[in-house]
PDB file of N, CA and C in Angstrom:
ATOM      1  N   UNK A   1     -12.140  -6.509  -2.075  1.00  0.00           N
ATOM      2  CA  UNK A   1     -11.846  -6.262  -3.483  1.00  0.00           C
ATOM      3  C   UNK A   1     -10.838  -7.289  -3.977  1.00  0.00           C
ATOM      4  N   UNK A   2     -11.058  -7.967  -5.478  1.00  0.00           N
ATOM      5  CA  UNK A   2      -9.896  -8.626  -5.720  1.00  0.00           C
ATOM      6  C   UNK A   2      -9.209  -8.526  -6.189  1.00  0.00           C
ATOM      7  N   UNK A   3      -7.952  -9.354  -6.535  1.00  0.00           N
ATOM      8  CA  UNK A   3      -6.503  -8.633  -6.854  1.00  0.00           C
ATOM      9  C   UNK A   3      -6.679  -8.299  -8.609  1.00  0.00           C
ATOM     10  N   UNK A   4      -5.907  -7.860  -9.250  1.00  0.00           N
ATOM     11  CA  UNK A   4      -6.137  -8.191 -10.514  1.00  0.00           C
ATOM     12  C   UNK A   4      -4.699  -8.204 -10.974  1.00  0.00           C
ATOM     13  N   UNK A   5      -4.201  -9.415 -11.518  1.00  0.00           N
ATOM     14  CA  UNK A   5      -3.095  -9.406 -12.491  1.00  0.00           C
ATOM     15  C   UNK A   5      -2.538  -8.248 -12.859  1.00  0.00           C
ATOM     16  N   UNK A   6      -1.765  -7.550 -13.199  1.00  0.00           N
ATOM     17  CA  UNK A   6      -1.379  -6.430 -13.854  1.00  0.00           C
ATOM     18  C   UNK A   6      -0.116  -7.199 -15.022  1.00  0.00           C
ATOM     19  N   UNK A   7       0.599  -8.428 -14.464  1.00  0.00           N
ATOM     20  CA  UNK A   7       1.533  -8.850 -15.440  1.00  0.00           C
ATOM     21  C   UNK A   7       1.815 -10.036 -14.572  1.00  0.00           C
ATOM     22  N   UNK A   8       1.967 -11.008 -16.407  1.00  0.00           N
ATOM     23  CA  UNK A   8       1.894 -12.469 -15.648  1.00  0.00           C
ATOM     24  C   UNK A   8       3.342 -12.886 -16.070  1.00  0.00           C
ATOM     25  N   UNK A   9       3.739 -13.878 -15.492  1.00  0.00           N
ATOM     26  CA  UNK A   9       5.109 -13.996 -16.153  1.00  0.00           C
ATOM     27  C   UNK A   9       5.066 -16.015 -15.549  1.00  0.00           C
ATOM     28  N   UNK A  10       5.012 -16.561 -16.802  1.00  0.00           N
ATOM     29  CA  UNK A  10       5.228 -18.173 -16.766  1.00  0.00           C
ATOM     30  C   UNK A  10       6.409 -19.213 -16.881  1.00  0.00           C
ATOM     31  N   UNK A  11       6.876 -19.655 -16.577  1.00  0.00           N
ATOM     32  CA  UNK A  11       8.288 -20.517 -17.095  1.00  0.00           C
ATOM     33  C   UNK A  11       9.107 -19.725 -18.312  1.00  0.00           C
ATOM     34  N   UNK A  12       9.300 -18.305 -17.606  1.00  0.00           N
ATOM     35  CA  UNK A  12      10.314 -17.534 -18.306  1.00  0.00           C
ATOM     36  C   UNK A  12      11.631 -17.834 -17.973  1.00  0.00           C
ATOM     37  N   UNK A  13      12.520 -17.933 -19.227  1.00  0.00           N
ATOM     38  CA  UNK A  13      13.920 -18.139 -19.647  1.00  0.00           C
ATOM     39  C   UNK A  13      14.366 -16.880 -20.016  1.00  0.00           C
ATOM     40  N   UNK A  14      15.438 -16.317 -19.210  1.00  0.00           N
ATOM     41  CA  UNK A  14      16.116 -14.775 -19.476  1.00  0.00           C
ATOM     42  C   UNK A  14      17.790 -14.927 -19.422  1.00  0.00           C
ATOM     43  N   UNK A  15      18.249 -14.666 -20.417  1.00  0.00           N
ATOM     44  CA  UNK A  15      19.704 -15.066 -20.777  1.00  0.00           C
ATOM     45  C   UNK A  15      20.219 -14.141 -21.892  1.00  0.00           C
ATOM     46  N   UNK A  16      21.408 -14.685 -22.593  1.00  0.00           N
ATOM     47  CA  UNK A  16      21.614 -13.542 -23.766  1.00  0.00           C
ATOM     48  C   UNK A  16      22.131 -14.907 -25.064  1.00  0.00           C
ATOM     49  N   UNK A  17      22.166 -14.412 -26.419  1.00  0.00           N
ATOM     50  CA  UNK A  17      22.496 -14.914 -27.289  1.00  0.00           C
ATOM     51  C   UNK A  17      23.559 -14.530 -28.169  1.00  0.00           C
ATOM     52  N   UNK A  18      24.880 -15.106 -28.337  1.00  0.00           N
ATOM     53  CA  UNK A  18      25.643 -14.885 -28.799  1.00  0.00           C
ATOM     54  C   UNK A  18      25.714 -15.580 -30.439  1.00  0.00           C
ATOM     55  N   UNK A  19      26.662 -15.194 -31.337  1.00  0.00           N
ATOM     56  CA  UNK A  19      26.639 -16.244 -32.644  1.00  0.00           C
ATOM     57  C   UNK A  19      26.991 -17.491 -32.133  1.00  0.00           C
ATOM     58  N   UNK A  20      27.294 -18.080 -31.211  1.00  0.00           N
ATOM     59  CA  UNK A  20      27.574 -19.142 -31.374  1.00  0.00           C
ATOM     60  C   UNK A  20      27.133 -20.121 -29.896  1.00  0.00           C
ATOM     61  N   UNK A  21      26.469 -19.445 -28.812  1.00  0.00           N
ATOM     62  CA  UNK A  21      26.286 -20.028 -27.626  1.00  0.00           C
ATOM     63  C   UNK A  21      24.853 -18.904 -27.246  1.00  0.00           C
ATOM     64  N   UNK A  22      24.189 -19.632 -26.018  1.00  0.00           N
ATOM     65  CA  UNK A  22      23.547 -18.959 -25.399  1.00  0.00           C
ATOM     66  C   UNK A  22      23.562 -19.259 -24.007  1.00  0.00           C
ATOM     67  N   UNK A  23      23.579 -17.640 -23.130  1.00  0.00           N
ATOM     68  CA  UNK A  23      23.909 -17.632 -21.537  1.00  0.00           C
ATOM     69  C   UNK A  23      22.982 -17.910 -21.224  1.00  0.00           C
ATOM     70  N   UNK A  24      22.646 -18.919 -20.178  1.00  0.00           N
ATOM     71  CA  UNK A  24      20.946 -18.756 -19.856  1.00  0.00           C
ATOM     72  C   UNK A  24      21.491 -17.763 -18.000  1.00  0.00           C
ATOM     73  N   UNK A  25      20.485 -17.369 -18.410  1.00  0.00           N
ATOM     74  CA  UNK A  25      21.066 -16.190 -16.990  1.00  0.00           C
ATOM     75  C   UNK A  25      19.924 -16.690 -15.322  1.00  0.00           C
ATOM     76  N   UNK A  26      19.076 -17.159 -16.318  1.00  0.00           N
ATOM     77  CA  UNK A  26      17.779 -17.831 -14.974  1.00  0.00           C
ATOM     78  C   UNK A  26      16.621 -18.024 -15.912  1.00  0.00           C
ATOM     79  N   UNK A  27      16.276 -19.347 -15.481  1.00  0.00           N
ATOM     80  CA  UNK A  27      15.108 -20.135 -15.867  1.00  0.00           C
ATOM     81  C   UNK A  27      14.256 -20.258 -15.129  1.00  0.00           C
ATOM     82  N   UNK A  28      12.293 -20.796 -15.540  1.00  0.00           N
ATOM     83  CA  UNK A  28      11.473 -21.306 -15.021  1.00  0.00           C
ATOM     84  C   UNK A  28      11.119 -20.248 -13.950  1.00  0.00           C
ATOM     85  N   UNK A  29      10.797 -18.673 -14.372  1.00  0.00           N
ATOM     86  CA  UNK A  29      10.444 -17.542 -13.535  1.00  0.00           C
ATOM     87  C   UNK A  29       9.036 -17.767 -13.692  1.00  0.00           C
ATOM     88  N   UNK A  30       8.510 -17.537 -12.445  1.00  0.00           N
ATOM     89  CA  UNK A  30       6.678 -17.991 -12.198  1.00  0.00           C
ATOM     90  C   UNK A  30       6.343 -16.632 -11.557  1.00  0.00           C
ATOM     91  N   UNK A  31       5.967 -15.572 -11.699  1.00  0.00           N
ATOM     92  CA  UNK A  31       5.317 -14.555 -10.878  1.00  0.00           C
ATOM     93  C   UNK A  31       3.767 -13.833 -11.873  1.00  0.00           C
ATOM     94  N   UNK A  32       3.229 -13.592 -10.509  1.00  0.00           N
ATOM     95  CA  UNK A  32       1.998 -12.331 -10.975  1.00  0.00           C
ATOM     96  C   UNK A  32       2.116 -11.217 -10.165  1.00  0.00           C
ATOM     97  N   UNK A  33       2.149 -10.112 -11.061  1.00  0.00           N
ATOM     98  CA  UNK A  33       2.479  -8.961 -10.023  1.00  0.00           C
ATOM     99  C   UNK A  33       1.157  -8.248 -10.028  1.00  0.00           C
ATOM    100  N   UNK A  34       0.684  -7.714  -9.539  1.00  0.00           N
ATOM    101  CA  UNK A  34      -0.687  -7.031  -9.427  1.00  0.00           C
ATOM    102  C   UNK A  34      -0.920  -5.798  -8.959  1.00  0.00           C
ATOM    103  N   UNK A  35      -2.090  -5.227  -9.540  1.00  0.00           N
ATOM    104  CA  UNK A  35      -2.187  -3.576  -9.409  1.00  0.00           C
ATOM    105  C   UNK A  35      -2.449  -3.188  -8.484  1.00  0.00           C
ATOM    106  N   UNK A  36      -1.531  -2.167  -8.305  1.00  0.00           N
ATOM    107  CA  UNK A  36      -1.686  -0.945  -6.991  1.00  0.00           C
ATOM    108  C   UNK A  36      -0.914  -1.808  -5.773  1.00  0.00           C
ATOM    109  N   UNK A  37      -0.648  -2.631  -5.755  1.00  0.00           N
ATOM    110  CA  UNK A  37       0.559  -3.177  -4.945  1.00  0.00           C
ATOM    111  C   UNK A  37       2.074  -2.745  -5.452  1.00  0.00           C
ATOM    112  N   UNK A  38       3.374  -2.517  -4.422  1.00  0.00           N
ATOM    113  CA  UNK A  38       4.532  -2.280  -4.739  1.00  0.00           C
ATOM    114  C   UNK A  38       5.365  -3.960  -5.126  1.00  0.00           C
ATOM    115  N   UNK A  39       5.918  -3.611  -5.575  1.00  0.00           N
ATOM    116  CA  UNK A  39       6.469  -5.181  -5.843  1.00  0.00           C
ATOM    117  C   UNK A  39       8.230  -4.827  -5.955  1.00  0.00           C
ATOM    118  N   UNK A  40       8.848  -5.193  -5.736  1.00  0.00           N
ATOM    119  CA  UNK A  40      10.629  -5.451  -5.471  1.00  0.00           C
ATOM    120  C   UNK A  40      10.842  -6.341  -5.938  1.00  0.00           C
ATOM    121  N   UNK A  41      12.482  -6.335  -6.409  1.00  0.00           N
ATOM    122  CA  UNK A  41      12.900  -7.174  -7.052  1.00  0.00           C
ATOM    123  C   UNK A  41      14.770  -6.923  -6.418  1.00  0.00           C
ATOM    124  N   UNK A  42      14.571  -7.997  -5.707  1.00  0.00           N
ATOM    125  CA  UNK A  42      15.970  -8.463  -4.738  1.00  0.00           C
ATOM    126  C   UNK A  42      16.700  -9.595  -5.438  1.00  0.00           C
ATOM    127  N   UNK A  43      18.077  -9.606  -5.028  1.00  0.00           N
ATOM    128  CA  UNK A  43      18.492 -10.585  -5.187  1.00  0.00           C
ATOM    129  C   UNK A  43      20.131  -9.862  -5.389  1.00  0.00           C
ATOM    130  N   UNK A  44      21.350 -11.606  -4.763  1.00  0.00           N
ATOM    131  CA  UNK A  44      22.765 -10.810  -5.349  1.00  0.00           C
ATOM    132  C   UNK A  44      23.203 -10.829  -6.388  1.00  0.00           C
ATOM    133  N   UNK A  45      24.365  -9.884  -6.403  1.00  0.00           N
ATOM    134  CA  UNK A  45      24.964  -9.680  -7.848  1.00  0.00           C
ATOM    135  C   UNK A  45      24.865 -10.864  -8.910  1.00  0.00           C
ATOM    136  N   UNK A  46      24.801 -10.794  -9.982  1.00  0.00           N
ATOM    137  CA  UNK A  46      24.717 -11.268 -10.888  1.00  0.00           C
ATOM    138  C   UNK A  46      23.693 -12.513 -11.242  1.00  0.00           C
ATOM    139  N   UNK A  47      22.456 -12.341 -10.850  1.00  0.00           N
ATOM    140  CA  UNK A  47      21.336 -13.303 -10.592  1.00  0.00           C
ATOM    141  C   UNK A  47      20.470 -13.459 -11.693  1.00  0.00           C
ATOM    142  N   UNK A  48      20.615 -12.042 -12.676  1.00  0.00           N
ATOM    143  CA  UNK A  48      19.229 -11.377 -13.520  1.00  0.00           C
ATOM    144  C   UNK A  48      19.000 -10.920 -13.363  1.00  0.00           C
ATOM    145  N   UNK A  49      18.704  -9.828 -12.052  1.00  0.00           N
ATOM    146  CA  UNK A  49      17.522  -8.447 -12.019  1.00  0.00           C
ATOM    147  C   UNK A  49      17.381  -7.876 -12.865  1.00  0.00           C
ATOM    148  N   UNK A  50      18.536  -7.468 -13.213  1.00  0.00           N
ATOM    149  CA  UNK A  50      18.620  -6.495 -14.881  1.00  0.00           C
ATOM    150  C   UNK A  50      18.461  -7.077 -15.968  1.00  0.00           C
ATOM    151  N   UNK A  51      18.353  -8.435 -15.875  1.00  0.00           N
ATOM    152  CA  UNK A  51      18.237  -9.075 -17.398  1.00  0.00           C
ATOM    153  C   UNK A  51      16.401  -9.432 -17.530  1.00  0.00           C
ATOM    154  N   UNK A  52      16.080  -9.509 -16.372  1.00  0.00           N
ATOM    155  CA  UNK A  52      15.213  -9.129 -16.198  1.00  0.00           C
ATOM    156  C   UNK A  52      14.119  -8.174 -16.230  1.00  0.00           C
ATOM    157  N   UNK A  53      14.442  -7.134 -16.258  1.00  0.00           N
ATOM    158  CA  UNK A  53      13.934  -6.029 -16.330  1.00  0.00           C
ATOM    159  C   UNK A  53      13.738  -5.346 -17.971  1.00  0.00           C
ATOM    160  N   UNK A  54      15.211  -5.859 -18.023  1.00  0.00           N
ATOM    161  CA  UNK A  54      15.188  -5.792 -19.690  1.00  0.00           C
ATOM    162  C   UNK A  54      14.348  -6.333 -20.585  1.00  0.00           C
ATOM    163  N   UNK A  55      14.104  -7.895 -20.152  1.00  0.00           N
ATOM    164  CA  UNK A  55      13.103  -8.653 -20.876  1.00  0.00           C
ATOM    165  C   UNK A  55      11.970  -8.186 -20.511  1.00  0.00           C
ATOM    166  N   UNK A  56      11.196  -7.868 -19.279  1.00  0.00           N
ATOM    167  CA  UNK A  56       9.873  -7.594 -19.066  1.00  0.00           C
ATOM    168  C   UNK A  56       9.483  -6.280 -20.202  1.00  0.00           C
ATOM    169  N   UNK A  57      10.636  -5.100 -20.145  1.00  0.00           N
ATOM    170  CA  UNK A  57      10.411  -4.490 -20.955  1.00  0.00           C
ATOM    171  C   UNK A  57      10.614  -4.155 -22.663  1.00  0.00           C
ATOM    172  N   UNK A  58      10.971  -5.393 -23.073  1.00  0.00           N
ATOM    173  CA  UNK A  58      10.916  -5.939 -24.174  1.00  0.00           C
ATOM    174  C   UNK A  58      11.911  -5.305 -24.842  1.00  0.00           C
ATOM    175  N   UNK A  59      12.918  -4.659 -23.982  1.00  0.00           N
ATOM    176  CA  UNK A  59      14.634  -4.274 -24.928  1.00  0.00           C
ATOM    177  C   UNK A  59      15.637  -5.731 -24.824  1.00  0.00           C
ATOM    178  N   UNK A  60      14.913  -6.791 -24.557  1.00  0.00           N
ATOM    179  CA  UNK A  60      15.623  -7.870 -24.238  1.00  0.00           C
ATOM    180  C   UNK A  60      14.958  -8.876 -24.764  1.00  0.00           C
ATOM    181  N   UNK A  61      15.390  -9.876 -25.624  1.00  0.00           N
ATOM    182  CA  UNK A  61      14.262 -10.928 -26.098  1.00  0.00           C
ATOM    183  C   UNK A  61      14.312 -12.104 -24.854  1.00  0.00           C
ATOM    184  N   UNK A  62      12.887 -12.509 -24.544  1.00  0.00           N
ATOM    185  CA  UNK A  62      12.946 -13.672 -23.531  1.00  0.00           C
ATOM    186  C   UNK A  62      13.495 -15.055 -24.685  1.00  0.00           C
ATOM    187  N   UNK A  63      14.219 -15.702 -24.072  1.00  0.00           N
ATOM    188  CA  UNK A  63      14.714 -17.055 -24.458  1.00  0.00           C
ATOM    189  C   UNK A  63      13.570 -18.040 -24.638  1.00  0.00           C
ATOM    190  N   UNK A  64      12.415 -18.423 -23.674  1.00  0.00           N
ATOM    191  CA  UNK A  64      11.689 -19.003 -23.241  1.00  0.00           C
ATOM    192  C   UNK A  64      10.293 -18.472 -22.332  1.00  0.00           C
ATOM    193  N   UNK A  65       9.587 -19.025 -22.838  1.00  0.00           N
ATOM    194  CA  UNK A  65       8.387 -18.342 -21.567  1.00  0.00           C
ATOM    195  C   UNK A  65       7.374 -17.989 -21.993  1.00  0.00           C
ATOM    196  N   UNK A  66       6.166 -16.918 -21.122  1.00  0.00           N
ATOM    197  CA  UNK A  66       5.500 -16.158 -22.012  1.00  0.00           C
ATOM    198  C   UNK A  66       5.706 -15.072 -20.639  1.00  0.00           C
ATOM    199  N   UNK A  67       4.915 -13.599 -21.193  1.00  0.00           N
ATOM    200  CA  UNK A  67       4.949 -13.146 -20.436  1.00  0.00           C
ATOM    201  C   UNK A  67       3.706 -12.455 -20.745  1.00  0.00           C
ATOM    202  N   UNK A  68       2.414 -11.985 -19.945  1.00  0.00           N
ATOM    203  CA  UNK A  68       1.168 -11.522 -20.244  1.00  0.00           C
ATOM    204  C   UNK A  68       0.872 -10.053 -19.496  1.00  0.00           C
ATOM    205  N   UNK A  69       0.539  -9.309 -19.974  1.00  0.00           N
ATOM    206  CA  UNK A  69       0.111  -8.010 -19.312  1.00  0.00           C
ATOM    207  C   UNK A  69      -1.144  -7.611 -19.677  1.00  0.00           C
ATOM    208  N   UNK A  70      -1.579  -6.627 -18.930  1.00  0.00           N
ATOM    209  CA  UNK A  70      -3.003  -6.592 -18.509  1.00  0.00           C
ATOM    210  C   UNK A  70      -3.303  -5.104 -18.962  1.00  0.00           C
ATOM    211  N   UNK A  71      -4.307  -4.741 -20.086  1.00  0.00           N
ATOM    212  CA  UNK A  71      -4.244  -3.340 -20.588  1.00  0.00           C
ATOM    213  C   UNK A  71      -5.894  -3.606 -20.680  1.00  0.00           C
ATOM    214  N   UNK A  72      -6.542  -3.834 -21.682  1.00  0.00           N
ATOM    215  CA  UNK A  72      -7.966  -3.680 -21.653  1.00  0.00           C
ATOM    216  C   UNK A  72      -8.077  -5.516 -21.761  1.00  0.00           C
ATOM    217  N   UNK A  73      -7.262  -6.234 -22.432  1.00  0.00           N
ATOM    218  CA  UNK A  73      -7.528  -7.535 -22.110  1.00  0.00           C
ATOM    219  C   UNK A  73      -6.385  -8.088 -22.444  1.00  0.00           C
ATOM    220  N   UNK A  74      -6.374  -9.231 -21.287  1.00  0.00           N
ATOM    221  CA  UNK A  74      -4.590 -10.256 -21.180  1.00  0.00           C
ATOM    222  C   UNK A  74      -4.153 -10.166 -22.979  1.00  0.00           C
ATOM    223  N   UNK A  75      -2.900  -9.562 -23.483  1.00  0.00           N
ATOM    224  CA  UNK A  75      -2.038  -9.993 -24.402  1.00  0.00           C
ATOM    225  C   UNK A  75      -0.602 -10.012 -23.894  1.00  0.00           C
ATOM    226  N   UNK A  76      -0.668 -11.302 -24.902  1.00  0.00           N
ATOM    227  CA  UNK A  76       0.778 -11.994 -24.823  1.00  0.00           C
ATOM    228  C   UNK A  76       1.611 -11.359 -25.429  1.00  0.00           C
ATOM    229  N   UNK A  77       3.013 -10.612 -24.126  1.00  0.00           N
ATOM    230  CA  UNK A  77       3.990 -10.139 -24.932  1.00  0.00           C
ATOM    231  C   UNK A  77       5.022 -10.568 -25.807  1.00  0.00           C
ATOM    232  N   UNK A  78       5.168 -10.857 -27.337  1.00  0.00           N
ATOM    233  CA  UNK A  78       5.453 -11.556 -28.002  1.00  0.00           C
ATOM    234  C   UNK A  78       7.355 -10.824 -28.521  1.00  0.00           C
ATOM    235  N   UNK A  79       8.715 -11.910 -28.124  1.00  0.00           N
ATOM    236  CA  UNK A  79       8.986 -11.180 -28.810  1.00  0.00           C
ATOM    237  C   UNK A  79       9.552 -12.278 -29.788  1.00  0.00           C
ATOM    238  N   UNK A  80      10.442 -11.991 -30.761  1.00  0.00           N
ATOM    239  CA  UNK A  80      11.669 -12.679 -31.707  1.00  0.00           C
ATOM    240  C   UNK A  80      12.582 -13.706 -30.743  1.00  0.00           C
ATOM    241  N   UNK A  81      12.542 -15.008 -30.943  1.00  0.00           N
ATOM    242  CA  UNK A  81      13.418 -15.790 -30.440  1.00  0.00           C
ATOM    243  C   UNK A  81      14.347 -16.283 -31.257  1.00  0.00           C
TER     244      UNK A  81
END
């Protein structure tokens, strides 16, 4: 059986924006995570996991990137940059 995408994630930029600067917190994220597999997300303190998580779930605007998920057909999760 083959895998199927469940969420794509391309030369994503995840950081925060202030009035006058922006943190970049981690750049150039490349993953496909796929269905019915477990997937983890490691790493030490202060790397992104959570800024991460935030952006995948769109309470966080990505800086850069795209990020694609898989429902009845690939759309691009779009947010405000």
């Amino acid at each position: 059986m083959m895998k199927q995408d469940t969420i794509h994630i391309h030369d994503l930029s995840i950081g925060y924006r202030t009035k006058n600067d922006t943190k970049l917190v981690a750049s150039h994220i490349q993953a496909r995570i796929y269905s019915g597999e477990l997937t983890c997300l490691l790493g030490a303190n202060g790397v992104g996991k959570s800024t991460l998580l935030r952006t995948l779930s769109a309470f966080q605007p990505k800086l850069e990137g795209e990020i694609a998920s898989w429902d009845v057909m690939w759309i691009a999760i779009r947010t405000r940059n």
